[in-house]
C-alpha atoms as a PDB file:
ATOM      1  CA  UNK A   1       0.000   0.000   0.000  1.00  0.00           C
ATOM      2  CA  UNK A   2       1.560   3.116  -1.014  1.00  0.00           C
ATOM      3  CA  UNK A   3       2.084   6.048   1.636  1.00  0.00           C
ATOM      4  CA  UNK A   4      -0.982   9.123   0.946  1.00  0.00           C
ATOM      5  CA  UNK A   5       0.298  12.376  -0.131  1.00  0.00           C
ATOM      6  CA  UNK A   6       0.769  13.637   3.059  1.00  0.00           C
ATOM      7  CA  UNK A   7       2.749  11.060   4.665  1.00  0.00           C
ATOM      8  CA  UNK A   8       5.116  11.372   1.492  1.00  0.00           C
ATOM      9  CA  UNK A   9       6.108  14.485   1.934  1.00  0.00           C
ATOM     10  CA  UNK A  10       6.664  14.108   5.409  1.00  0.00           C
ATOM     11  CA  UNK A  11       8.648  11.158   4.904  1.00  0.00           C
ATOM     12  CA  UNK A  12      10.633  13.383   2.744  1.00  0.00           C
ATOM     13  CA  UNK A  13      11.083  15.971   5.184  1.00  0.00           C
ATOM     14  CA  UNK A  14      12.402  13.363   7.507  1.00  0.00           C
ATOM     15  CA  UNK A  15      15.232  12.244   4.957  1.00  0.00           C
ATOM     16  CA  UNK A  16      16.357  16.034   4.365  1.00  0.00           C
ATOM     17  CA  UNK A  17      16.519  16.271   8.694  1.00  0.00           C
ATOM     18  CA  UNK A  18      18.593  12.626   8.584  1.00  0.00           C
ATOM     19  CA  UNK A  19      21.332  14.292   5.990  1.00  0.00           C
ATOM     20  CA  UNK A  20      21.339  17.416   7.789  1.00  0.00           C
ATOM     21  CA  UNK A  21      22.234  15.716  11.197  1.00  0.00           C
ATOM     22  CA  UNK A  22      24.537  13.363   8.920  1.00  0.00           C
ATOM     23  CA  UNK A  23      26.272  16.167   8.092  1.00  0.00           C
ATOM     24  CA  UNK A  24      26.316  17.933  11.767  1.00  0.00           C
ATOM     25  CA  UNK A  25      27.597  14.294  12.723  1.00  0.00           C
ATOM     26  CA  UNK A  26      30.557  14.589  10.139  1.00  0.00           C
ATOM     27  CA  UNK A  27      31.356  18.364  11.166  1.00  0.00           C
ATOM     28  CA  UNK A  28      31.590  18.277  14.843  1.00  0.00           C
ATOM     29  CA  UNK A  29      31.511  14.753  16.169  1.00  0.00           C
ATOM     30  CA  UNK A  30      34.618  13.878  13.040  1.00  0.00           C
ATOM     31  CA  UNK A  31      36.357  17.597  13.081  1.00  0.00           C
ATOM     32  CA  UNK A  32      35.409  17.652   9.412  1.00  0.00           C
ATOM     33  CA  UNK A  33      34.739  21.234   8.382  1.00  0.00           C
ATOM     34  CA  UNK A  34      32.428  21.806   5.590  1.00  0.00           C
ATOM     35  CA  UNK A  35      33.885  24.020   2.474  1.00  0.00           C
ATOM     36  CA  UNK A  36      31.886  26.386   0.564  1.00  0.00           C
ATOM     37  CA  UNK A  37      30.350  24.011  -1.601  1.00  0.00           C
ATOM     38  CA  UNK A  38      29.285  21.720   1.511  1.00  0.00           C
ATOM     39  CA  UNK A  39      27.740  24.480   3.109  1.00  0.00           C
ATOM     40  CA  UNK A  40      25.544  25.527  -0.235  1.00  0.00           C
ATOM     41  CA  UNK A  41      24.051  21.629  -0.296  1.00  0.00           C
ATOM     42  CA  UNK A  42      23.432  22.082   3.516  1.00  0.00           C
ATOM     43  CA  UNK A  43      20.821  25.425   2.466  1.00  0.00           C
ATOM     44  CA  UNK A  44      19.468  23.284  -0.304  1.00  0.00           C
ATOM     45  CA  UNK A  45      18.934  20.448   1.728  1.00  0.00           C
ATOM     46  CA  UNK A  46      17.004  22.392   3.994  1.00  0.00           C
ATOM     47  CA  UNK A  47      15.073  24.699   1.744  1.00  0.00           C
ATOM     48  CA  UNK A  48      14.014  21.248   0.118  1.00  0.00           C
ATOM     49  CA  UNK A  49      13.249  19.922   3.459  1.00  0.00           C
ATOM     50  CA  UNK A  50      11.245  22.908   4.486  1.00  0.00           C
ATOM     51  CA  UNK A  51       9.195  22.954   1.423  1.00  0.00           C
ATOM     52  CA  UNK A  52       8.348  19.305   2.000  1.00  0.00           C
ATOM     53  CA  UNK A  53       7.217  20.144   5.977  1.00  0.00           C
ATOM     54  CA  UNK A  54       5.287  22.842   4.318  1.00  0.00           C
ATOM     55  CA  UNK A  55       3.546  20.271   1.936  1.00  0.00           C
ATOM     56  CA  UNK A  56       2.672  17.976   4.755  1.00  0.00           C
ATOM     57  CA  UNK A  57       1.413  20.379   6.891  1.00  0.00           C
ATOM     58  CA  UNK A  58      -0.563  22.318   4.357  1.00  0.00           C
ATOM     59  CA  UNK A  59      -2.160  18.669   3.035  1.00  0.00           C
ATOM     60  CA  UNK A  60      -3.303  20.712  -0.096  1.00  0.00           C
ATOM     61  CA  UNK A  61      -5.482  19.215  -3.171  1.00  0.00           C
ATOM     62  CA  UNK A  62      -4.628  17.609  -6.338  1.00  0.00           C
ATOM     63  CA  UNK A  63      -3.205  20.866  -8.146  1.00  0.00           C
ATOM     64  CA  UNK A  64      -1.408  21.639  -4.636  1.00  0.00           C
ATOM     65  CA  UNK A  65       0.586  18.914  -4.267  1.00  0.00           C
ATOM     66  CA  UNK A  66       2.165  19.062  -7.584  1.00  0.00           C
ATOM     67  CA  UNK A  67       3.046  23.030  -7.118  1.00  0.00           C
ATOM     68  CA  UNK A  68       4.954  21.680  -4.026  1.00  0.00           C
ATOM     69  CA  UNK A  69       6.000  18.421  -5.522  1.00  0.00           C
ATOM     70  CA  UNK A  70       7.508  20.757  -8.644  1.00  0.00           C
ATOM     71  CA  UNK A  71       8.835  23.086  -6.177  1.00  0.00           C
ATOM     72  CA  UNK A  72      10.599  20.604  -4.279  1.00  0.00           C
ATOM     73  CA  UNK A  73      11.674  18.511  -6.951  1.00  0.00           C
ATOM     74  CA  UNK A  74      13.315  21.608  -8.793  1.00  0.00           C
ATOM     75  CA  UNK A  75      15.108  22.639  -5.752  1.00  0.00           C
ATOM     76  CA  UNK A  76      16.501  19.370  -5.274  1.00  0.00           C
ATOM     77  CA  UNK A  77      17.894  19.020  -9.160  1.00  0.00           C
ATOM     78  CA  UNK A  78      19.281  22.569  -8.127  1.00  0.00           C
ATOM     79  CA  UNK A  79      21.017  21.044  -5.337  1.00  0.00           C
ATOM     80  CA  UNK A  80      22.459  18.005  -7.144  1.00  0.00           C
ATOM     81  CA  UNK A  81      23.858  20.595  -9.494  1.00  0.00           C
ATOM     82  CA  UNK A  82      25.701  21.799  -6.883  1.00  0.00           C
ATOM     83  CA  UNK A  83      26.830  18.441  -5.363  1.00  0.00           C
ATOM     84  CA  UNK A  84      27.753  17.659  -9.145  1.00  0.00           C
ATOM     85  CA  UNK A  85      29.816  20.685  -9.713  1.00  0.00           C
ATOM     86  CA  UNK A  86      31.850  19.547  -6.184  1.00  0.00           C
ATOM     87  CA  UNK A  87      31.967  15.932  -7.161  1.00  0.00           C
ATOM     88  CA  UNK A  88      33.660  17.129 -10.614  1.00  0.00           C
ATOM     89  CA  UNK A  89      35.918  19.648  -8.459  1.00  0.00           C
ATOM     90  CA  UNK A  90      37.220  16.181  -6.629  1.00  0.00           C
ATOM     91  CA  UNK A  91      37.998  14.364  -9.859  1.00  0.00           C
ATOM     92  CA  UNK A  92      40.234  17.319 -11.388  1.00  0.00           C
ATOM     93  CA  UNK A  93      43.690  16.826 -11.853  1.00  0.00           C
ATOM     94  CA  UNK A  94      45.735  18.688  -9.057  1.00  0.00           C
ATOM     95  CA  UNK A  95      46.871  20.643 -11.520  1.00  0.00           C
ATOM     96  CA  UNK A  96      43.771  21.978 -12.480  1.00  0.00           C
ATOM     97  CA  UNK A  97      41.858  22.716  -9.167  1.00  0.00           C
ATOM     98  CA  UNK A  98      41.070  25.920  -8.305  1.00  0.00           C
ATOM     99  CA  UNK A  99      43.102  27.944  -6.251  1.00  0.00           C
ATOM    100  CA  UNK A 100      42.115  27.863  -2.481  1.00  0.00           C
ATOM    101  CA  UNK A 101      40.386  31.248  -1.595  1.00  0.00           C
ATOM    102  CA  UNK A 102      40.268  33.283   1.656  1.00  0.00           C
ATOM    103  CA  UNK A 103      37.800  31.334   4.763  1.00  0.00           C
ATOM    104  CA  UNK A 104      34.073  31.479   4.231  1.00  0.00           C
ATOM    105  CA  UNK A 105      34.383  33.760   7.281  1.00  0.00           C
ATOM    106  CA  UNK A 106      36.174  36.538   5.405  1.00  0.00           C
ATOM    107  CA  UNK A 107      34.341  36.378   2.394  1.00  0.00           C
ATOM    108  CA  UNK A 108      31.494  36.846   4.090  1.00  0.00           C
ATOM    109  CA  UNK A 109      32.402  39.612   6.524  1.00  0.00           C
ATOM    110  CA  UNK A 110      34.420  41.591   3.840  1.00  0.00           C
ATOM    111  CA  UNK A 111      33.106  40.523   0.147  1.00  0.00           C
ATOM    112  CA  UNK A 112      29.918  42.216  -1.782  1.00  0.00           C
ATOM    113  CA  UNK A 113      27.217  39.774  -2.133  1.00  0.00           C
ATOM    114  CA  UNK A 114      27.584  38.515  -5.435  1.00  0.00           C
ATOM    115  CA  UNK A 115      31.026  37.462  -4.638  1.00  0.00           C
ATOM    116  CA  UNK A 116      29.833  35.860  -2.171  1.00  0.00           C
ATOM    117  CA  UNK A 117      27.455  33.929  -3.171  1.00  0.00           C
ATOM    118  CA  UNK A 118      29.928  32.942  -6.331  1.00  0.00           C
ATOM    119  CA  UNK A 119      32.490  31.508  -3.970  1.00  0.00           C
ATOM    120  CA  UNK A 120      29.127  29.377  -2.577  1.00  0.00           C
ATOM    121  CA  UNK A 121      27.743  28.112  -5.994  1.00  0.00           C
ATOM    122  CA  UNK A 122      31.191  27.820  -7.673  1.00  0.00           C
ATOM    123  CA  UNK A 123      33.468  26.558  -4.743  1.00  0.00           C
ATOM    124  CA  UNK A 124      37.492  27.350  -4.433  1.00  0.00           C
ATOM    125  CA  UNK A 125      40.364  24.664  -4.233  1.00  0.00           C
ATOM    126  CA  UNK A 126      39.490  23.292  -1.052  1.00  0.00           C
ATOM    127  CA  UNK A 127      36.404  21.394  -2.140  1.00  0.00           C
ATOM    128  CA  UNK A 128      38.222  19.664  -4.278  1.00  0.00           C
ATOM    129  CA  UNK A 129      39.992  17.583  -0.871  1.00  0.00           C
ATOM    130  CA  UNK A 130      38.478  13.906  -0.206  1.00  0.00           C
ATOM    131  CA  UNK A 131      37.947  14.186   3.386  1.00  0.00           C
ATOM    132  CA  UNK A 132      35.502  10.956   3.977  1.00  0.00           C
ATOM    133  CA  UNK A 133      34.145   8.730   1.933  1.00  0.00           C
ATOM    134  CA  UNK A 134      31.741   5.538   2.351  1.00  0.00           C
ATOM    135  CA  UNK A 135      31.360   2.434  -0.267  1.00  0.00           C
ATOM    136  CA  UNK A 136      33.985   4.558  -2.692  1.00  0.00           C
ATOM    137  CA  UNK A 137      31.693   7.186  -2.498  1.00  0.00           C
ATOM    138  CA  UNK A 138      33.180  10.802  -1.573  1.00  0.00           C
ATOM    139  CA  UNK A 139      30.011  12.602   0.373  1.00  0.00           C
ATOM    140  CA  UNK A 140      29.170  15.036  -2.261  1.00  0.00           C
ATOM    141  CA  UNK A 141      28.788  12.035  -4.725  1.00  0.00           C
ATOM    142  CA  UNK A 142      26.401  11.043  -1.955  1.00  0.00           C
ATOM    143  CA  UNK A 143      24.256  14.119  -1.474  1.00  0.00           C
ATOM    144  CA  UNK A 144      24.291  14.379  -5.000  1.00  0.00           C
ATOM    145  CA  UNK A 145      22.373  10.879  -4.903  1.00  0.00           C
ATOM    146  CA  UNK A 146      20.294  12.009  -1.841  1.00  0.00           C
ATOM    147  CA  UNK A 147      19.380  14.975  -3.906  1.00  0.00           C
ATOM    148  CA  UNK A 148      18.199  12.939  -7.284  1.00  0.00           C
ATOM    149  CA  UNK A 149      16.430  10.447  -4.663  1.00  0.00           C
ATOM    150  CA  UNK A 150      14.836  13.608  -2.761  1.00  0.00           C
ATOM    151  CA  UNK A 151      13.433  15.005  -6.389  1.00  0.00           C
ATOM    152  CA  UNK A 152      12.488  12.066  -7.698  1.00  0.00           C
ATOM    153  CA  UNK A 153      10.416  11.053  -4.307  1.00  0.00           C
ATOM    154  CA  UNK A 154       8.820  14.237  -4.721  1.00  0.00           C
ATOM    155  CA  UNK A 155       7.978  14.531  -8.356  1.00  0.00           C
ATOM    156  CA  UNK A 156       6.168  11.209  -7.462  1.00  0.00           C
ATOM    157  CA  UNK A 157       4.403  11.791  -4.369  1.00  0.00           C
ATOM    158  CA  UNK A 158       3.438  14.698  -5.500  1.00  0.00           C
ATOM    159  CA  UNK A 159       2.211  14.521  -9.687  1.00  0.00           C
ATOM    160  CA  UNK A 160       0.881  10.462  -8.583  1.00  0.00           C
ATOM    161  CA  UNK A 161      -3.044   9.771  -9.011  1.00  0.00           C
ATOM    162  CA  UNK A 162      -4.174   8.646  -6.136  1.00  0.00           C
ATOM    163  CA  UNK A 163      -7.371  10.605  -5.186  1.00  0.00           C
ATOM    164  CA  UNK A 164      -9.775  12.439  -6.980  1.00  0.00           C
END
């Protein structure tokens, strides 16, 4: 029997809070600090998993559920974008990674906003590092799954006829 609507998205919600503490696991019970690039899937992940609360909460009607199930979904393929850009970053020659740029900190304290928000879409030399990795898998390769699982579960939940 397949979950209703409602339960779907929450269900979804409740795999974008599991990769978020994943990832607070990884930061501050392993000492591994996220890069620029880490941080942007991190927003994504939680705009996606916000939208999804929103969805189960609201509990809206046929042409509801597939404005949040598009909204969600799109976010997500905007996030594995971003976890694709970071998994090619890691499979560049040294030679051709990016220089490493000043902390997040800095840029953020002393950059204009557009620069700022390049260095988080576009990443510097340090996302390029392998810090962890699980099954062969570096962890942007998988939040880059998580994020094509995450759209796909909500294209589905959401655009599926299974009520009038």
């Amino acid at each position: 029997m397949l979950p209703k609507p409602r339960l779907g998205f929450f269900l979804g919600f409740l795999f974008c809070i599991s990769l978020l503490v994943i990832a607070a696991w990884l930061q501050f019970g392993k000492g591994l600090e996220p890069c620029p690039l880490c941080i942007t899937q991190r927003a994504f992940v939680l705009v996606v998993g916000l939208v999804l609360l929103a969805a189960a909460w609201h509990n809206p009607n046929r042409l509801g559920r597939r404005i949040y199930a598009t909204l969600a979904g799109s976010l997500a393929l905007l996030g594995s974008l971003v976890s694709a850009r970071h998994v090619w970053l890691q499979h560049l020659p040294k030679d051709e990674v990016p220089a490493c740029g000043p902390g997040l900190s800095y840029v953020l304290e002393h950059f204009p906003l557009t620069e700022t928000l390049k260095v988080l879409v576009s990443g510097t030399g340090e996302c390029s590092e392998i810090d962890w990795s699980f099954l062969g898998l570096s962890i942007p390769a998988w939040t880059w799954l998580a994020f094509l699982l995450l759209a796909g579960w909500a294209l589905w939940n959401g655009w599926r006829d299974n009520t009038p």
